[in-house]
PDB file of N, CA and C in Angstrom:
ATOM      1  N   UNK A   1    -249.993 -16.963-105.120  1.00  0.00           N
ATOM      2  CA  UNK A   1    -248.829 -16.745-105.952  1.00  0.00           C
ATOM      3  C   UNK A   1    -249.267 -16.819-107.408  1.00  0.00           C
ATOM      4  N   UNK A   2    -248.456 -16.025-108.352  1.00  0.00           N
ATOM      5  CA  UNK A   2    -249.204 -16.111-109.497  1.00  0.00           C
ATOM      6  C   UNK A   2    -247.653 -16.293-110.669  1.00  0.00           C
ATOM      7  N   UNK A   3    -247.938 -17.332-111.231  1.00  0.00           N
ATOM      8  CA  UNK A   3    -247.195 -18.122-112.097  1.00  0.00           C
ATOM      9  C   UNK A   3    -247.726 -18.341-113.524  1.00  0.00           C
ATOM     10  N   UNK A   4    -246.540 -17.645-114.234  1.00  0.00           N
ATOM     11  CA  UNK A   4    -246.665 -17.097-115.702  1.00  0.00           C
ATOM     12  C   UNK A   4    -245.465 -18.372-116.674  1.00  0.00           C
ATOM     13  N   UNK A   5    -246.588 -18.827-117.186  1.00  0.00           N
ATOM     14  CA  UNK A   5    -246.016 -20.096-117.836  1.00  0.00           C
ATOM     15  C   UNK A   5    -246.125 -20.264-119.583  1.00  0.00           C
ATOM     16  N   UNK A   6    -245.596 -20.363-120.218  1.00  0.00           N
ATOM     17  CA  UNK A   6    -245.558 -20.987-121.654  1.00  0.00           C
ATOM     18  C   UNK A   6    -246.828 -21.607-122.514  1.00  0.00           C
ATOM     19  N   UNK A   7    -247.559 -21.445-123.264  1.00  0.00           N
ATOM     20  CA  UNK A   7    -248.521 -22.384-123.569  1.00  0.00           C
ATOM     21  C   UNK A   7    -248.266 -24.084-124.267  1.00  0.00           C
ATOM     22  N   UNK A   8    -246.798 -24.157-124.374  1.00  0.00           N
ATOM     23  CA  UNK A   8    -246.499 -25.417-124.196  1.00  0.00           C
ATOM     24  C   UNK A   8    -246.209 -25.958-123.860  1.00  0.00           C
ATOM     25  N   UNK A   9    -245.318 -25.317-122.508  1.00  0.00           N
ATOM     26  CA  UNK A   9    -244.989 -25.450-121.352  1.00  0.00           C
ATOM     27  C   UNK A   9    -245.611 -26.270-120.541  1.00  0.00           C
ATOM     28  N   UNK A  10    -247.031 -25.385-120.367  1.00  0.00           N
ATOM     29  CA  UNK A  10    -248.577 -25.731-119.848  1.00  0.00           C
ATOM     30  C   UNK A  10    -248.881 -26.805-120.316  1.00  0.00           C
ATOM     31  N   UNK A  11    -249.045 -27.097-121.841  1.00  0.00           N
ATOM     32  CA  UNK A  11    -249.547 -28.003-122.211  1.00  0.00           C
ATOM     33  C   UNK A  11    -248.837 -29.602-121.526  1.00  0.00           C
ATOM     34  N   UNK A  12    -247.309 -29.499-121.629  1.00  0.00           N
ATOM     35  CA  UNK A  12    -246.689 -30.958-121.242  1.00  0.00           C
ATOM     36  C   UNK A  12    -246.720 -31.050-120.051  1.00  0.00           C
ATOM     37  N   UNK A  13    -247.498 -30.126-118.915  1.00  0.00           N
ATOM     38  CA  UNK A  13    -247.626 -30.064-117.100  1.00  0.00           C
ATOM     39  C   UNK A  13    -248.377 -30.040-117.248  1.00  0.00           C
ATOM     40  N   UNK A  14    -250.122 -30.369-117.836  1.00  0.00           N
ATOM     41  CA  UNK A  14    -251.513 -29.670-117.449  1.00  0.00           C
ATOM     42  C   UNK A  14    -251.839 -30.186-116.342  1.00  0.00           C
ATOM     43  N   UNK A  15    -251.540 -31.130-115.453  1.00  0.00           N
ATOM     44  CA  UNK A  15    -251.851 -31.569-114.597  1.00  0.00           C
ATOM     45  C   UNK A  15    -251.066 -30.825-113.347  1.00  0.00           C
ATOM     46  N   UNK A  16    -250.038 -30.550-113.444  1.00  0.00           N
ATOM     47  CA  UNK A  16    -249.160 -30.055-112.146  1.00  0.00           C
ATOM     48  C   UNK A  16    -249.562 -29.199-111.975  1.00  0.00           C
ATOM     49  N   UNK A  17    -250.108 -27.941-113.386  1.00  0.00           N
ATOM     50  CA  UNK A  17    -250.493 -27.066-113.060  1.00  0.00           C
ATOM     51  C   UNK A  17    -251.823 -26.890-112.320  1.00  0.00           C
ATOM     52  N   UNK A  18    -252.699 -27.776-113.417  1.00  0.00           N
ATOM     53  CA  UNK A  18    -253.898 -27.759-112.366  1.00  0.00           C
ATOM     54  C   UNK A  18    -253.924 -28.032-110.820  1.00  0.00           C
ATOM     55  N   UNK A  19    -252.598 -28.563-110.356  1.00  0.00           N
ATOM     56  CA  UNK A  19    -252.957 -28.942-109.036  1.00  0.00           C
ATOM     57  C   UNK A  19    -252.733 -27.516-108.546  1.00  0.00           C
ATOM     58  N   UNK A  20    -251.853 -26.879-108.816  1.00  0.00           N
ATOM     59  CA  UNK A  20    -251.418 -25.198-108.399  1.00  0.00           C
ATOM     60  C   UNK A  20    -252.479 -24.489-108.504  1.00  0.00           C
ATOM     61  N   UNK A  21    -253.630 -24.493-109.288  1.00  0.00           N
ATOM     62  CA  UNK A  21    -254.273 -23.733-109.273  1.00  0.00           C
ATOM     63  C   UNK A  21    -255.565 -24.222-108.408  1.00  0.00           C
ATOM     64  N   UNK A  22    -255.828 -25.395-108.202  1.00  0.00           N
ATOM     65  CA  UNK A  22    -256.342 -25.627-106.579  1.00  0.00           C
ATOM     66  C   UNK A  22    -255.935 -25.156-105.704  1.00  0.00           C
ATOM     67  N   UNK A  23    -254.444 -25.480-105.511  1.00  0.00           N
ATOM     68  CA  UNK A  23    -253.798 -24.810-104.250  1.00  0.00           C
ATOM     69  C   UNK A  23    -254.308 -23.530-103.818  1.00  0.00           C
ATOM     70  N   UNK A  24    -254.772 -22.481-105.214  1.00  0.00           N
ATOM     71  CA  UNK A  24    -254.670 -21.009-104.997  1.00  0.00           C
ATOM     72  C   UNK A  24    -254.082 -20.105-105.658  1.00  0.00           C
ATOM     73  N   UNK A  25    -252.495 -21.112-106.619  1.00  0.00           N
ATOM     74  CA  UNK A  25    -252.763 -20.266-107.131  1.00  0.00           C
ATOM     75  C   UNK A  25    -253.203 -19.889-108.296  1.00  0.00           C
ATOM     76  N   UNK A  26    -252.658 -18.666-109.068  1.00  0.00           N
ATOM     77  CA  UNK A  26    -253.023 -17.878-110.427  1.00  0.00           C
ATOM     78  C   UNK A  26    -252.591 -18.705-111.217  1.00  0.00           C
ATOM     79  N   UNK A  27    -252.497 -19.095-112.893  1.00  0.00           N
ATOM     80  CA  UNK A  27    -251.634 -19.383-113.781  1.00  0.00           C
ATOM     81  C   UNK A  27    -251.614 -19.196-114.977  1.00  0.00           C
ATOM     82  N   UNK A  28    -251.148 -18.187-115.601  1.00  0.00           N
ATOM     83  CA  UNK A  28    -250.987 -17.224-116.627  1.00  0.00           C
ATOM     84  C   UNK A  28    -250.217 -17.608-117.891  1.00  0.00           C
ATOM     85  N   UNK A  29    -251.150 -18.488-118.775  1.00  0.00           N
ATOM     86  CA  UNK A  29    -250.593 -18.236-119.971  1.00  0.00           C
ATOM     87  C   UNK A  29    -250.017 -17.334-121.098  1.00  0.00           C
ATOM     88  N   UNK A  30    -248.728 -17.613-121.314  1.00  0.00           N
ATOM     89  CA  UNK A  30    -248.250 -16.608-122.258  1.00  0.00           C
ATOM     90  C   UNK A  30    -247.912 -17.100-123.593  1.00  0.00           C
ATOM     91  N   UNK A  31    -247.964 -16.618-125.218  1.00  0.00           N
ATOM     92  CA  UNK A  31    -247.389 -16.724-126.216  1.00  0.00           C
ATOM     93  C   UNK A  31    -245.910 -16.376-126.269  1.00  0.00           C
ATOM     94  N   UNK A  32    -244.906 -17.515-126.028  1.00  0.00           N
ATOM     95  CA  UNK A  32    -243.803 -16.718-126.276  1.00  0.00           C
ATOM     96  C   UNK A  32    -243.275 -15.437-127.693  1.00  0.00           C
ATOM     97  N   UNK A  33    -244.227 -16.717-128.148  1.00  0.00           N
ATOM     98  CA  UNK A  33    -243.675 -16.032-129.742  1.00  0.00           C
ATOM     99  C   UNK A  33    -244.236 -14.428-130.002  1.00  0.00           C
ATOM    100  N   UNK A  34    -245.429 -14.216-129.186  1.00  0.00           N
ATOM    101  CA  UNK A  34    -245.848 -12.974-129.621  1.00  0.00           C
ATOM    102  C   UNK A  34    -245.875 -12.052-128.278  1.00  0.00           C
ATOM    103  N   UNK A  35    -245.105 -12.525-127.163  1.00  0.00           N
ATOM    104  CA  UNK A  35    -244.668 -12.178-125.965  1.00  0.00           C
ATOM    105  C   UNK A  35    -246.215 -11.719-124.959  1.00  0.00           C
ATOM    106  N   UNK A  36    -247.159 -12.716-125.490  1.00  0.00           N
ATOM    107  CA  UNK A  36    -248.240 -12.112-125.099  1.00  0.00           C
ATOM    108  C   UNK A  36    -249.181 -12.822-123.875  1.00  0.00           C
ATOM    109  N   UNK A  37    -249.615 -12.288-122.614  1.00  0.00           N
ATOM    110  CA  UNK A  37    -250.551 -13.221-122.148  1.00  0.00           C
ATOM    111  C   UNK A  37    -251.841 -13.509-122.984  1.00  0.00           C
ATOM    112  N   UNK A  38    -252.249 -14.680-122.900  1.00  0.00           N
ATOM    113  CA  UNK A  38    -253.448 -15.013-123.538  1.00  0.00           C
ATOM    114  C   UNK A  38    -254.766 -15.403-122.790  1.00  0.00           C
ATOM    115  N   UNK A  39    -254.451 -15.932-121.418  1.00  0.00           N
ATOM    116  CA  UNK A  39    -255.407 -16.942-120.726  1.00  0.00           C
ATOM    117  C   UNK A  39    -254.862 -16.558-118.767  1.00  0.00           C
ATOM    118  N   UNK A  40    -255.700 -16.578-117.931  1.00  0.00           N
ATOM    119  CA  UNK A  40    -255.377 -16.640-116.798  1.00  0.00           C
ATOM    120  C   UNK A  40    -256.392 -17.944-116.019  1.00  0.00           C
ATOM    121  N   UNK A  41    -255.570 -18.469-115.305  1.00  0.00           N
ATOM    122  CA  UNK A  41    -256.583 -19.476-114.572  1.00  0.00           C
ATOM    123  C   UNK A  41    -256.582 -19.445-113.508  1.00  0.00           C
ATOM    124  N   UNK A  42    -257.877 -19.225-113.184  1.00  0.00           N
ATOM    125  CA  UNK A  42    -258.041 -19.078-111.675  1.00  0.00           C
ATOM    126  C   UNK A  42    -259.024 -20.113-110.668  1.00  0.00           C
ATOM    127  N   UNK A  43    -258.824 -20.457-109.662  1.00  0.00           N
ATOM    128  CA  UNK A  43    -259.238 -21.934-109.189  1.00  0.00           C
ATOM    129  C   UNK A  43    -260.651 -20.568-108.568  1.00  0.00           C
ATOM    130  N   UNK A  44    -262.242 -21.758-109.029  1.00  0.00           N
ATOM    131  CA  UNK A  44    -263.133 -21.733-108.439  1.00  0.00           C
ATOM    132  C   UNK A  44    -263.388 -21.215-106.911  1.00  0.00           C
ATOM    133  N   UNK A  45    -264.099 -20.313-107.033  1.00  0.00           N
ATOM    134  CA  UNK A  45    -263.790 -19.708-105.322  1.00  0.00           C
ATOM    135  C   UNK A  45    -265.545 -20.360-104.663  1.00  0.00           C
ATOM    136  N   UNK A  46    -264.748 -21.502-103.195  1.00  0.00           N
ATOM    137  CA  UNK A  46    -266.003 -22.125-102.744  1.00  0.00           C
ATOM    138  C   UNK A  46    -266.226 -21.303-101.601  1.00  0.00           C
ATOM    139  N   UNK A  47    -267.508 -22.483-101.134  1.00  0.00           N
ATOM    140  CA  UNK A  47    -268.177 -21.425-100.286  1.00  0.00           C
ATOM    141  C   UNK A  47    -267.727 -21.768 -98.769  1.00  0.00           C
ATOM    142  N   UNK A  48    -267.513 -20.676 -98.225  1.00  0.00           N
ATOM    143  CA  UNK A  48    -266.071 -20.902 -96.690  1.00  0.00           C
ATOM    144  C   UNK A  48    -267.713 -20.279 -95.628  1.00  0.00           C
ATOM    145  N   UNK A  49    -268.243 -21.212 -94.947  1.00  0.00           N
ATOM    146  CA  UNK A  49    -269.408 -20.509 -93.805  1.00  0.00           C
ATOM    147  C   UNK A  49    -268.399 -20.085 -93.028  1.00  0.00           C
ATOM    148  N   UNK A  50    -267.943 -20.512 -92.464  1.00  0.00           N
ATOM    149  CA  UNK A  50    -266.891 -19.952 -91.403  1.00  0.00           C
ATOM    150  C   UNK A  50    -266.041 -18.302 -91.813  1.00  0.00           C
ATOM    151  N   UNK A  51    -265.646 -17.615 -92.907  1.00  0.00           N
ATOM    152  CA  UNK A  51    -265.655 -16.946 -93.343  1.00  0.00           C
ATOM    153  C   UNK A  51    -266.545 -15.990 -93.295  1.00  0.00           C
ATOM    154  N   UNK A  52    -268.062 -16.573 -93.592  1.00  0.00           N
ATOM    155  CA  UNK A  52    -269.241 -15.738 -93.875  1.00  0.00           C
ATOM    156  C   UNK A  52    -269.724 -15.105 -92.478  1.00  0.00           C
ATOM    157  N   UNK A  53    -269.470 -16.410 -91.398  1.00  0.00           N
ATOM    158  CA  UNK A  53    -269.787 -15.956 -90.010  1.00  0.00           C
ATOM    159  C   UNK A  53    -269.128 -14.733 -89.360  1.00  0.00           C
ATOM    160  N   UNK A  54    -268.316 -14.991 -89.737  1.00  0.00           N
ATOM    161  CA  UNK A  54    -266.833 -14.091 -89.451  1.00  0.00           C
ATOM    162  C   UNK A  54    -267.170 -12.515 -89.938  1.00  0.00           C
ATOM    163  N   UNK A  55    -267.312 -12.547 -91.059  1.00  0.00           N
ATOM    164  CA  UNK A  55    -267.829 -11.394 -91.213  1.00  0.00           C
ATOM    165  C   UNK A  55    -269.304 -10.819 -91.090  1.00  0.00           C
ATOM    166  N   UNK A  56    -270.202 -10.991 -90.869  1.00  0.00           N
ATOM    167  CA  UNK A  56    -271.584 -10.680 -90.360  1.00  0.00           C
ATOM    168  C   UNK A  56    -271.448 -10.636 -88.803  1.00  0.00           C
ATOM    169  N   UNK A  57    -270.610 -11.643 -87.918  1.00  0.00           N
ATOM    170  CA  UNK A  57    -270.360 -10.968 -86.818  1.00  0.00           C
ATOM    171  C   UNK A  57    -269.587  -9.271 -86.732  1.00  0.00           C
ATOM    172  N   UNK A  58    -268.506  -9.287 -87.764  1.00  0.00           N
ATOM    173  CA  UNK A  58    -268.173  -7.582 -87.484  1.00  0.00           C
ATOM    174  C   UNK A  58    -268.485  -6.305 -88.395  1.00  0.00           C
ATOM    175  N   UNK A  59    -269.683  -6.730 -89.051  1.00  0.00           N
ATOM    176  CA  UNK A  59    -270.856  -5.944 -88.915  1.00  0.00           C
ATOM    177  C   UNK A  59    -271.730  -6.069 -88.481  1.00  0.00           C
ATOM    178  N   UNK A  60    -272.501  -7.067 -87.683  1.00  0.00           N
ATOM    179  CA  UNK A  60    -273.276  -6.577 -87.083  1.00  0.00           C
ATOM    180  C   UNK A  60    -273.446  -5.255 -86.194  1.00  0.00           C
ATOM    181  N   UNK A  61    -275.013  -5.246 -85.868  1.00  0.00           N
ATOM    182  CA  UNK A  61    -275.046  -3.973 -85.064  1.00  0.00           C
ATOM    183  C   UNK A  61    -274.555  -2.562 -85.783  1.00  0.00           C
ATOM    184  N   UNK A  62    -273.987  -2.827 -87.272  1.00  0.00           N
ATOM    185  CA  UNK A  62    -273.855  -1.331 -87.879  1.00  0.00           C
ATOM    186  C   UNK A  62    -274.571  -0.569 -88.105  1.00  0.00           C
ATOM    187  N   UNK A  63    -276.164  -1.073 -88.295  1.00  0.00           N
ATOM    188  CA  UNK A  63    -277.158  -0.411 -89.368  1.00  0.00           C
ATOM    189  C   UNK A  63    -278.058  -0.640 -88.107  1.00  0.00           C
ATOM    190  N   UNK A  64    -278.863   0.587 -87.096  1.00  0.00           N
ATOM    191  CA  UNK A  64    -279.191   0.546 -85.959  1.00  0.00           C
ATOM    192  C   UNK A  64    -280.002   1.647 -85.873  1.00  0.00           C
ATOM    193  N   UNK A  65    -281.182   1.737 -85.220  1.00  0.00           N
ATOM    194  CA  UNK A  65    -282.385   2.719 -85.266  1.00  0.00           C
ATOM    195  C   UNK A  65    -281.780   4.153 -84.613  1.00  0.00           C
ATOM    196  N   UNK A  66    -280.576   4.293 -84.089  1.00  0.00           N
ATOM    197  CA  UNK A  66    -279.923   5.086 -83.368  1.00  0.00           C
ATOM    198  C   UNK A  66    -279.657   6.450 -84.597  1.00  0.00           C
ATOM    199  N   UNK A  67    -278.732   5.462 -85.758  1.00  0.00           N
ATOM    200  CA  UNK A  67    -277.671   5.909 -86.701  1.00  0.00           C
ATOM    201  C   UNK A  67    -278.499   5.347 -87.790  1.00  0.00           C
ATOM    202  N   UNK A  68    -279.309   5.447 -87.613  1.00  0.00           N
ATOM    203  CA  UNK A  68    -280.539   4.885 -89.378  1.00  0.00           C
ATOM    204  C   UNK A  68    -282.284   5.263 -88.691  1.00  0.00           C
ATOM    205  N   UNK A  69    -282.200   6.538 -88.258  1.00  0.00           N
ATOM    206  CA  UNK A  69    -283.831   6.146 -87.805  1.00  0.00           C
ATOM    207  C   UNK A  69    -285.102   5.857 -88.661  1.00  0.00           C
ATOM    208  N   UNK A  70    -284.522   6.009 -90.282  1.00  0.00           N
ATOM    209  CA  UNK A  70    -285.545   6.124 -91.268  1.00  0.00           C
ATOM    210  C   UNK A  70    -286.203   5.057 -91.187  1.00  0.00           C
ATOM    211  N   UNK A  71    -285.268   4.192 -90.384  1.00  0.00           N
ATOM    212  CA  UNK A  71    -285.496   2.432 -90.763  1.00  0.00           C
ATOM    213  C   UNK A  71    -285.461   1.686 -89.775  1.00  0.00           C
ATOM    214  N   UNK A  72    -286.311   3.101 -88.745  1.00  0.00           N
ATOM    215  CA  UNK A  72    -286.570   2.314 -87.382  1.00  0.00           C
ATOM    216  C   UNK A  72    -288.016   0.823 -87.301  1.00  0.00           C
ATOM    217  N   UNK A  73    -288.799   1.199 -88.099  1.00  0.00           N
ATOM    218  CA  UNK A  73    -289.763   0.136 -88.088  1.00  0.00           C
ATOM    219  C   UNK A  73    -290.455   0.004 -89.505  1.00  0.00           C
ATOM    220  N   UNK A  74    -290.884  -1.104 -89.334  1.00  0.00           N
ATOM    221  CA  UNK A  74    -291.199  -1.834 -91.229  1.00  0.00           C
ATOM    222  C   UNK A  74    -292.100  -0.846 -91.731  1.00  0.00           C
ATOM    223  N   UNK A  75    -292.815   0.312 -91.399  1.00  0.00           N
ATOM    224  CA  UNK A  75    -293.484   1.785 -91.832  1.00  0.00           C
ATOM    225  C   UNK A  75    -292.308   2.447 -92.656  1.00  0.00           C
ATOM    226  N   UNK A  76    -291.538   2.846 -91.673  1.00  0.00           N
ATOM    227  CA  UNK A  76    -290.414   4.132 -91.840  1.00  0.00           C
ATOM    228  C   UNK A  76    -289.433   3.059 -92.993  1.00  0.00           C
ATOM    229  N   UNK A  77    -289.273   1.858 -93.026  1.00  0.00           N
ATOM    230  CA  UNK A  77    -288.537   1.730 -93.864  1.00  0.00           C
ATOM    231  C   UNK A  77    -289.104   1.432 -95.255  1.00  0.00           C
ATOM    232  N   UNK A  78    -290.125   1.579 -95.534  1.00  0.00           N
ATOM    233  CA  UNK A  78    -290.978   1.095 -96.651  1.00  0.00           C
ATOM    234  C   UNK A  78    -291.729   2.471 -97.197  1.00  0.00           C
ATOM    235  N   UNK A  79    -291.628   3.847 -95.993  1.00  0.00           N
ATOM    236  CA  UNK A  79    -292.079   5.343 -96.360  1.00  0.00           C
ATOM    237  C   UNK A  79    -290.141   5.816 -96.776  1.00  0.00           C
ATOM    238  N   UNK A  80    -289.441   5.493 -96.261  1.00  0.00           N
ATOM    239  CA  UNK A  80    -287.824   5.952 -97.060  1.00  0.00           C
ATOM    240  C   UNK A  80    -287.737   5.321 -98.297  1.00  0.00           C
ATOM    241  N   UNK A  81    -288.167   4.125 -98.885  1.00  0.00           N
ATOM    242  CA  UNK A  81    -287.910   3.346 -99.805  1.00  0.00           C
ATOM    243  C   UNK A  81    -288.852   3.574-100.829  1.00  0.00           C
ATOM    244  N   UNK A  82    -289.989   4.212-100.632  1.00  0.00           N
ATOM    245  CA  UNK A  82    -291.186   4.914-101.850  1.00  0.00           C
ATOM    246  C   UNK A  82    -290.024   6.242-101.730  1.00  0.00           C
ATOM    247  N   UNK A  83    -290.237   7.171-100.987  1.00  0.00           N
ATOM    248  CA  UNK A  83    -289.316   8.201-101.084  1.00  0.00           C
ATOM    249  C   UNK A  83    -287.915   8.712-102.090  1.00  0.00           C
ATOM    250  N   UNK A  84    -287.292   7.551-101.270  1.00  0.00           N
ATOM    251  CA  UNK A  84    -285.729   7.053-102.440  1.00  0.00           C
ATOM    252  C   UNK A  84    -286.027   6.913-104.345  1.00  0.00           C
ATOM    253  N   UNK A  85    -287.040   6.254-103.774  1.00  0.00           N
ATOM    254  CA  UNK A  85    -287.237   5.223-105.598  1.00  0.00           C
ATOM    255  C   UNK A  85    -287.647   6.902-106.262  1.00  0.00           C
ATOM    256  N   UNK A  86    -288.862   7.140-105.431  1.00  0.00           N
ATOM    257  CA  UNK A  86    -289.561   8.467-106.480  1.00  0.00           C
ATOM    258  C   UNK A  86    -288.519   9.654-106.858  1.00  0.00           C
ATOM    259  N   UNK A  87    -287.688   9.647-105.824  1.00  0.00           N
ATOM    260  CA  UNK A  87    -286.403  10.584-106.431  1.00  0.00           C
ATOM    261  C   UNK A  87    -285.659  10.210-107.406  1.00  0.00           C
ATOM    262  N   UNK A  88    -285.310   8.647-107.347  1.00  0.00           N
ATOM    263  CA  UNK A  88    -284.912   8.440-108.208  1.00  0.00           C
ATOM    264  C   UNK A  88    -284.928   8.349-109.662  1.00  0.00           C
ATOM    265  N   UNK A  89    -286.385   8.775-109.811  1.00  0.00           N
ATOM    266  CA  UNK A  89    -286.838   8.116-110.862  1.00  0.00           C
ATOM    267  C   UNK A  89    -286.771   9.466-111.987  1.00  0.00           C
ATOM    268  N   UNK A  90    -286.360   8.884-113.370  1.00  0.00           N
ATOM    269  CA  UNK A  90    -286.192  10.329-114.142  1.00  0.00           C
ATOM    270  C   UNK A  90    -287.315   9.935-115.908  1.00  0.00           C
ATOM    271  N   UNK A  91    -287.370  11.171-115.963  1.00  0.00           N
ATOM    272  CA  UNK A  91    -288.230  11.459-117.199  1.00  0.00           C
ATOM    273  C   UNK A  91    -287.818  12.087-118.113  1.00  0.00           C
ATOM    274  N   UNK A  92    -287.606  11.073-119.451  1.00  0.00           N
ATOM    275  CA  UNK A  92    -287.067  12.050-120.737  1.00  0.00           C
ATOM    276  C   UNK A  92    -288.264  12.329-121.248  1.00  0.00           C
ATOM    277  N   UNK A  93    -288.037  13.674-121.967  1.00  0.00           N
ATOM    278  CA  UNK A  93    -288.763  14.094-122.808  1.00  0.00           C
ATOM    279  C   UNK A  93    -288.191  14.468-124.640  1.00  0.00           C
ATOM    280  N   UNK A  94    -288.996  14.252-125.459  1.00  0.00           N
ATOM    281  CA  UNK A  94    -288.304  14.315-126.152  1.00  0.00           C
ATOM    282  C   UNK A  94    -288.372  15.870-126.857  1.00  0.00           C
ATOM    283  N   UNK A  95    -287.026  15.866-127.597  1.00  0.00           N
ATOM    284  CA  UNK A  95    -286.361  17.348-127.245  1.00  0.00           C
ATOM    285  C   UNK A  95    -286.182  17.893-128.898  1.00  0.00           C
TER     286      UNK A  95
END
């Protein structure tokens, strides 16, 4: 949830707010006087393994010698990857 508050507002809650923005959520300072946001606060994003698992299980198995053969064995993927780079690579001259 994202909660748009006063900067003096803020100031006489800094604590309530900070707890809101642990919670999750947003909290958006505004200048009344110049009707302006100034500041957004956003709570530290930690690190969730369970999350991380979660997703590497549903990709796995995407990237597969079937549907990627360039990068069927540590040769072919290291002869695509000189390949890639040298295309990539550009030369100014001056003009």
């Amino acid at each position: 949830m994202t909660i748009t508050v006063s900067i003096s507002q803020f100031r006489q809650n800094i604590s309530d707010y900070l707890e809101m923005v642990k919670a999750g959520n947003i909290v958006i300072l505004k200048d009344e006087k110049k009707d302006d946001e100034v500041a957004e606060i956003v709570g530290k994003k930690r690190w969730n393994p369970q999350a991380f698992e979660r997703a590497l299980r549903r990709v796995a198995g995407t990237f597969t010698a079937k549907n990627h053969p360039e990068w069927r064995t540590k040769k072919d993927v290291t002869r695509w990857l000189t390949k890639t780079r040298k295309a990539a690579e550009r030369t100014f001259t001056d003009i």
